[in-house]
C-alpha atoms as a PDB file:
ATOM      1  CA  UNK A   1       7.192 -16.313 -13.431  1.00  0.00           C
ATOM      2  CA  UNK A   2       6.381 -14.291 -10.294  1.00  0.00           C
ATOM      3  CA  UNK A   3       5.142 -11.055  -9.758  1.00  0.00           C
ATOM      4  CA  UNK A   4       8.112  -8.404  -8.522  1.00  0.00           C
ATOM      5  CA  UNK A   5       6.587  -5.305  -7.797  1.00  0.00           C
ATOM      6  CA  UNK A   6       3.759  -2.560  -8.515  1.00  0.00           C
ATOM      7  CA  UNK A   7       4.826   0.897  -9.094  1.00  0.00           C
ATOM      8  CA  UNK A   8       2.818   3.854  -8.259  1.00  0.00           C
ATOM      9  CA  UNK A   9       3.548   7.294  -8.723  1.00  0.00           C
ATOM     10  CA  UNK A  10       2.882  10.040  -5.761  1.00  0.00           C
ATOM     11  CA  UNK A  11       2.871  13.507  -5.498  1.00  0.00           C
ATOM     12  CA  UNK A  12       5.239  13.702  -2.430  1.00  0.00           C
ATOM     13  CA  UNK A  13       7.640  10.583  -1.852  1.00  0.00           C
ATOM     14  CA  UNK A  14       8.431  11.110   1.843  1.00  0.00           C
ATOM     15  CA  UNK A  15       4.922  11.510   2.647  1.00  0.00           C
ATOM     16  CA  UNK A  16       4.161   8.324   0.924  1.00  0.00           C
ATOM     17  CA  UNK A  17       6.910   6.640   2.602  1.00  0.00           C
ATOM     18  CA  UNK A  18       5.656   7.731   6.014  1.00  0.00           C
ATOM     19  CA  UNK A  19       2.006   6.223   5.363  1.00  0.00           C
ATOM     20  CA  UNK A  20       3.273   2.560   3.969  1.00  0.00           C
ATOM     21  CA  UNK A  21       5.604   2.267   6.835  1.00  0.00           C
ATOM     22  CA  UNK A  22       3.872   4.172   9.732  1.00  0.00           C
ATOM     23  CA  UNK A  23       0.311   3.027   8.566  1.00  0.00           C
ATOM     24  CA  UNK A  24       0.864   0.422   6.471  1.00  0.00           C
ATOM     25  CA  UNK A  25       3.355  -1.211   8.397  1.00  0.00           C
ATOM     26  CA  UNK A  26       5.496  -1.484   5.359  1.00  0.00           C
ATOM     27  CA  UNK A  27       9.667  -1.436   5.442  1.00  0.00           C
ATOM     28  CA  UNK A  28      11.300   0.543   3.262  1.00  0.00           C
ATOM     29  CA  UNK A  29      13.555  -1.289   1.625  1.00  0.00           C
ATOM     30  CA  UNK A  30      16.003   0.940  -0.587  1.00  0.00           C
ATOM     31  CA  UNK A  31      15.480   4.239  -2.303  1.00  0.00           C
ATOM     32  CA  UNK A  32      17.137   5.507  -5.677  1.00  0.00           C
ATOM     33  CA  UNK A  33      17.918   8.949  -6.540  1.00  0.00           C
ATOM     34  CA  UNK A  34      18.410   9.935 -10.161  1.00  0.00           C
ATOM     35  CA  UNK A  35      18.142  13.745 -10.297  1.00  0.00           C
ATOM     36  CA  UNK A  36      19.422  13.909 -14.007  1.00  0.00           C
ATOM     37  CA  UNK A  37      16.814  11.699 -15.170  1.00  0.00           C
ATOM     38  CA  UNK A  38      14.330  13.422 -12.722  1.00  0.00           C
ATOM     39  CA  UNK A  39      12.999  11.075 -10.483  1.00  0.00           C
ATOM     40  CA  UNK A  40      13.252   9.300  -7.603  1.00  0.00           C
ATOM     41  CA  UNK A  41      12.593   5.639  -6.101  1.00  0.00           C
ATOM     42  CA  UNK A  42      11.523   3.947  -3.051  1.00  0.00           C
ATOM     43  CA  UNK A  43      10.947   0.271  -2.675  1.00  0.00           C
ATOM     44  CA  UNK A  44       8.763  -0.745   0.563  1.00  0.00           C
ATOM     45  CA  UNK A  45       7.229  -4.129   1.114  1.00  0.00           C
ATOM     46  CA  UNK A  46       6.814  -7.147   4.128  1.00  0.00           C
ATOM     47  CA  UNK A  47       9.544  -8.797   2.997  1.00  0.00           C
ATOM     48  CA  UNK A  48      12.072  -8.069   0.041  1.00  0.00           C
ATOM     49  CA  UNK A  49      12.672  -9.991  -3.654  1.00  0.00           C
ATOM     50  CA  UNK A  50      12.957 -12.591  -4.256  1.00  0.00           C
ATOM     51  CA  UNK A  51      10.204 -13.749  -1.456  1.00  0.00           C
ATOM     52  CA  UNK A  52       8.108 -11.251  -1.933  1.00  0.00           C
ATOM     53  CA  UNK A  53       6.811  -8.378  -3.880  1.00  0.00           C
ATOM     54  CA  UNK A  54       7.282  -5.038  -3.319  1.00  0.00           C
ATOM     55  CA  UNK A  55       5.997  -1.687  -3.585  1.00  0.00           C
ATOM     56  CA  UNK A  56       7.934   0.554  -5.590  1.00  0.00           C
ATOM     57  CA  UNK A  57       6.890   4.488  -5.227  1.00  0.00           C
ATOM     58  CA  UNK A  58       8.098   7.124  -8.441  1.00  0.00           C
ATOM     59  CA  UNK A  59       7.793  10.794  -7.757  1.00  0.00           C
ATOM     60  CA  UNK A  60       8.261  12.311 -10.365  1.00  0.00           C
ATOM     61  CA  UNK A  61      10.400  15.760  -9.934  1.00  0.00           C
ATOM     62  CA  UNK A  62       7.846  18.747 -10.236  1.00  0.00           C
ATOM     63  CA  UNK A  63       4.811  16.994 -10.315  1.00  0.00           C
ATOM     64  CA  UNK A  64       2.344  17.045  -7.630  1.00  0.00           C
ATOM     65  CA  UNK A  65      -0.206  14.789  -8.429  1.00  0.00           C
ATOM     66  CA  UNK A  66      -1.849  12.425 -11.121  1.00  0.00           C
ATOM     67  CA  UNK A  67      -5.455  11.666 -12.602  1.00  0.00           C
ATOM     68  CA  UNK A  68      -6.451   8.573 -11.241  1.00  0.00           C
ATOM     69  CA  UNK A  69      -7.148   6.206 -14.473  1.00  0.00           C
ATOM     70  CA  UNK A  70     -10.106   4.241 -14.548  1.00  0.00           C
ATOM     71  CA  UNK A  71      -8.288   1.161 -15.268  1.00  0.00           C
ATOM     72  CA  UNK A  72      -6.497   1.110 -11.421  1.00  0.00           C
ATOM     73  CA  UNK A  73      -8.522  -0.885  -8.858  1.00  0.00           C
ATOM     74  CA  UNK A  74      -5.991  -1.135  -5.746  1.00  0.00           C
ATOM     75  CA  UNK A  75      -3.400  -3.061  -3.984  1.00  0.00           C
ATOM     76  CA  UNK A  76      -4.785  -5.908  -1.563  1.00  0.00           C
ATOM     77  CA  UNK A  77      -2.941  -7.238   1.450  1.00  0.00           C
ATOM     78  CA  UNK A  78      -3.853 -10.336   3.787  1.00  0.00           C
ATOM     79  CA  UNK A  79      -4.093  -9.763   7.280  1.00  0.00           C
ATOM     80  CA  UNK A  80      -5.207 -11.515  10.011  1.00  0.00           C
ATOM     81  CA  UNK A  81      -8.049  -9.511  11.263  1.00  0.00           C
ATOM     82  CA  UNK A  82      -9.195  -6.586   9.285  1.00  0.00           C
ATOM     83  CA  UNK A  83     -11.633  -5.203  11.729  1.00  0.00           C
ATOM     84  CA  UNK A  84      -8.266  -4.550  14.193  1.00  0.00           C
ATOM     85  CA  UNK A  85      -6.431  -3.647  11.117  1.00  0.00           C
ATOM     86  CA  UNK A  86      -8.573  -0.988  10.238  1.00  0.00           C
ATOM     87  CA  UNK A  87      -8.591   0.089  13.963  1.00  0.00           C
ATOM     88  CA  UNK A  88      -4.546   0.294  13.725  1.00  0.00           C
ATOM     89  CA  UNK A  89      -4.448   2.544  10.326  1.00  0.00           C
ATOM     90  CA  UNK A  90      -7.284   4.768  11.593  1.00  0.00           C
ATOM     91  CA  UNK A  91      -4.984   5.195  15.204  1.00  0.00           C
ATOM     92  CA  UNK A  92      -1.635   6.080  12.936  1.00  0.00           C
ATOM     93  CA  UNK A  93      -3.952   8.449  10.656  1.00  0.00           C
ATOM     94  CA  UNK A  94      -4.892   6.386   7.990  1.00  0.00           C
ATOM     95  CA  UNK A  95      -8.293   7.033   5.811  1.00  0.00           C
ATOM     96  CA  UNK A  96     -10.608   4.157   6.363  1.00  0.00           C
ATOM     97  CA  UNK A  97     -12.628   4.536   3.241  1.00  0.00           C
ATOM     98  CA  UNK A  98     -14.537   1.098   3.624  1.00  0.00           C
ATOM     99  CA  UNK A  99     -15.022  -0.423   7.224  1.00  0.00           C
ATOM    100  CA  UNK A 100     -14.415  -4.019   7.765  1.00  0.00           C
ATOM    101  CA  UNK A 101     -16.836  -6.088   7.270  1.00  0.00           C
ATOM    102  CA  UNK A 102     -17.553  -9.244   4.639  1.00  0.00           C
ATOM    103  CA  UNK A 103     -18.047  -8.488   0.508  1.00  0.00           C
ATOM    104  CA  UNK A 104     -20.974  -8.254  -0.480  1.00  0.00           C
ATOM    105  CA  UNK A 105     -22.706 -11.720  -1.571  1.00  0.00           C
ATOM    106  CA  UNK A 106     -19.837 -14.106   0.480  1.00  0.00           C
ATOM    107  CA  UNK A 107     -18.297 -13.951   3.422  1.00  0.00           C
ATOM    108  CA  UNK A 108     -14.633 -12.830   3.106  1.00  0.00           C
ATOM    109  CA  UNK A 109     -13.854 -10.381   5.435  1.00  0.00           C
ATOM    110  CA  UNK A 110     -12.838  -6.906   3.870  1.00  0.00           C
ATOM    111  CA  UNK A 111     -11.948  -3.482   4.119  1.00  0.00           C
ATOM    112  CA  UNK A 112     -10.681  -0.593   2.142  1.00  0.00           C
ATOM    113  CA  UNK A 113      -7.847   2.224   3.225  1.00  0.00           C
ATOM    114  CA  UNK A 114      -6.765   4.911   0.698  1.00  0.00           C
ATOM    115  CA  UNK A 115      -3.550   6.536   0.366  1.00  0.00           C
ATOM    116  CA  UNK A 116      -2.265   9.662   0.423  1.00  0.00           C
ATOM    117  CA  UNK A 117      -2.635  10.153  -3.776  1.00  0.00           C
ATOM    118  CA  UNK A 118      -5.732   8.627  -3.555  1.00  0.00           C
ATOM    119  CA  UNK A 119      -4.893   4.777  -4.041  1.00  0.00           C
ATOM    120  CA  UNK A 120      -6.839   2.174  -2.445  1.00  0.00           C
ATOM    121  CA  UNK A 121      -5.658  -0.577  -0.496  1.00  0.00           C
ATOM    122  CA  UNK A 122      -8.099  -3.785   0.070  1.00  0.00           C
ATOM    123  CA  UNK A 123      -6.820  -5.528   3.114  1.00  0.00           C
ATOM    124  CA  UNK A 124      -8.274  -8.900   3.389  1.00  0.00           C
ATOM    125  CA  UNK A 125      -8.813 -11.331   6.214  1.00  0.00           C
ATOM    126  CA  UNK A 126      -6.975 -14.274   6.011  1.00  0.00           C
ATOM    127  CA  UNK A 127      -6.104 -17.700   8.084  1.00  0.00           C
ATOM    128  CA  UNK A 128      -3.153 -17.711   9.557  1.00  0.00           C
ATOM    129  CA  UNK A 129      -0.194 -18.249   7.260  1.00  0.00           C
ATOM    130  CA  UNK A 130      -1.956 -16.558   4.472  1.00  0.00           C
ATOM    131  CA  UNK A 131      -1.560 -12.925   5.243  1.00  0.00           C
ATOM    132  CA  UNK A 132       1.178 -10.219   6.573  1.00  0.00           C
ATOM    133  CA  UNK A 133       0.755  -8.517   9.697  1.00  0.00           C
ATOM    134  CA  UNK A 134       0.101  -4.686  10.132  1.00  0.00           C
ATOM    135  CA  UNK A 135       2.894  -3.975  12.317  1.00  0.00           C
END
């Protein structure tokens, strides 16, 4: 078993689209229109399935935005150096919400953007081999 995607649902698909690829550094990978069911799909990720998981975005038809449920924590994603990371995301007009810097009680190096609807992303420093770069 292997994980194959997380689904989120946005207000406003392109302008979700435009932050995982222009700030993310995220490809989108295939879209989905089904206006008689009313919704529509985009898939974005580092890499597609079966090598590696992908976003998937739903919007909804008509609906603007969702309550954030207290379950959700956030997506994380390995880079290579989080402190430039965060610099990158905050230069394409990203929301640094957390700056880099290590967790509290270790030393792993993290930092925290948050999306457009509100989702946050934990990027994570990682050794080389072990994370995706920012593009």
């Amino acid at each position: 078993m292997r994980i194959l995607h997380t689904m989120l649902r946005v207000g406003d698909l392109q302008r979700s689209i435009d932050f995982y690829t222009r700030v993310m550094g995220m490809t989108l990978l295939r879209t989905s229109e089904n206006p008689s069911q009313g919704y529509s799909l985009a898939f974005l990720g580092y890499g597609s399935n079966p090598e590696h998981a992908e976003l998937e975005l739903t919007y909804n038809h008509g609906v603007a935005s969702y309550e954030m449920g207290g379950a959700y924590g956030h997506i994380a994603i390995g880079v290579p150096d989080a402190y430039a990371a965060c610099d990158r995301i905050r230069a394409a007009g990203g929301q640094v919400t957390r700056e880099a810097g290590p967790v509290k009680g270790g030393t792993t190096v993290i930092a925290f953007v948050t999306d457009p609807d509100g989702y946050k992303v934990e990027l994570i420093q990682r050794a080389e081999g072990q994370q995706v770069a920012l593009r």
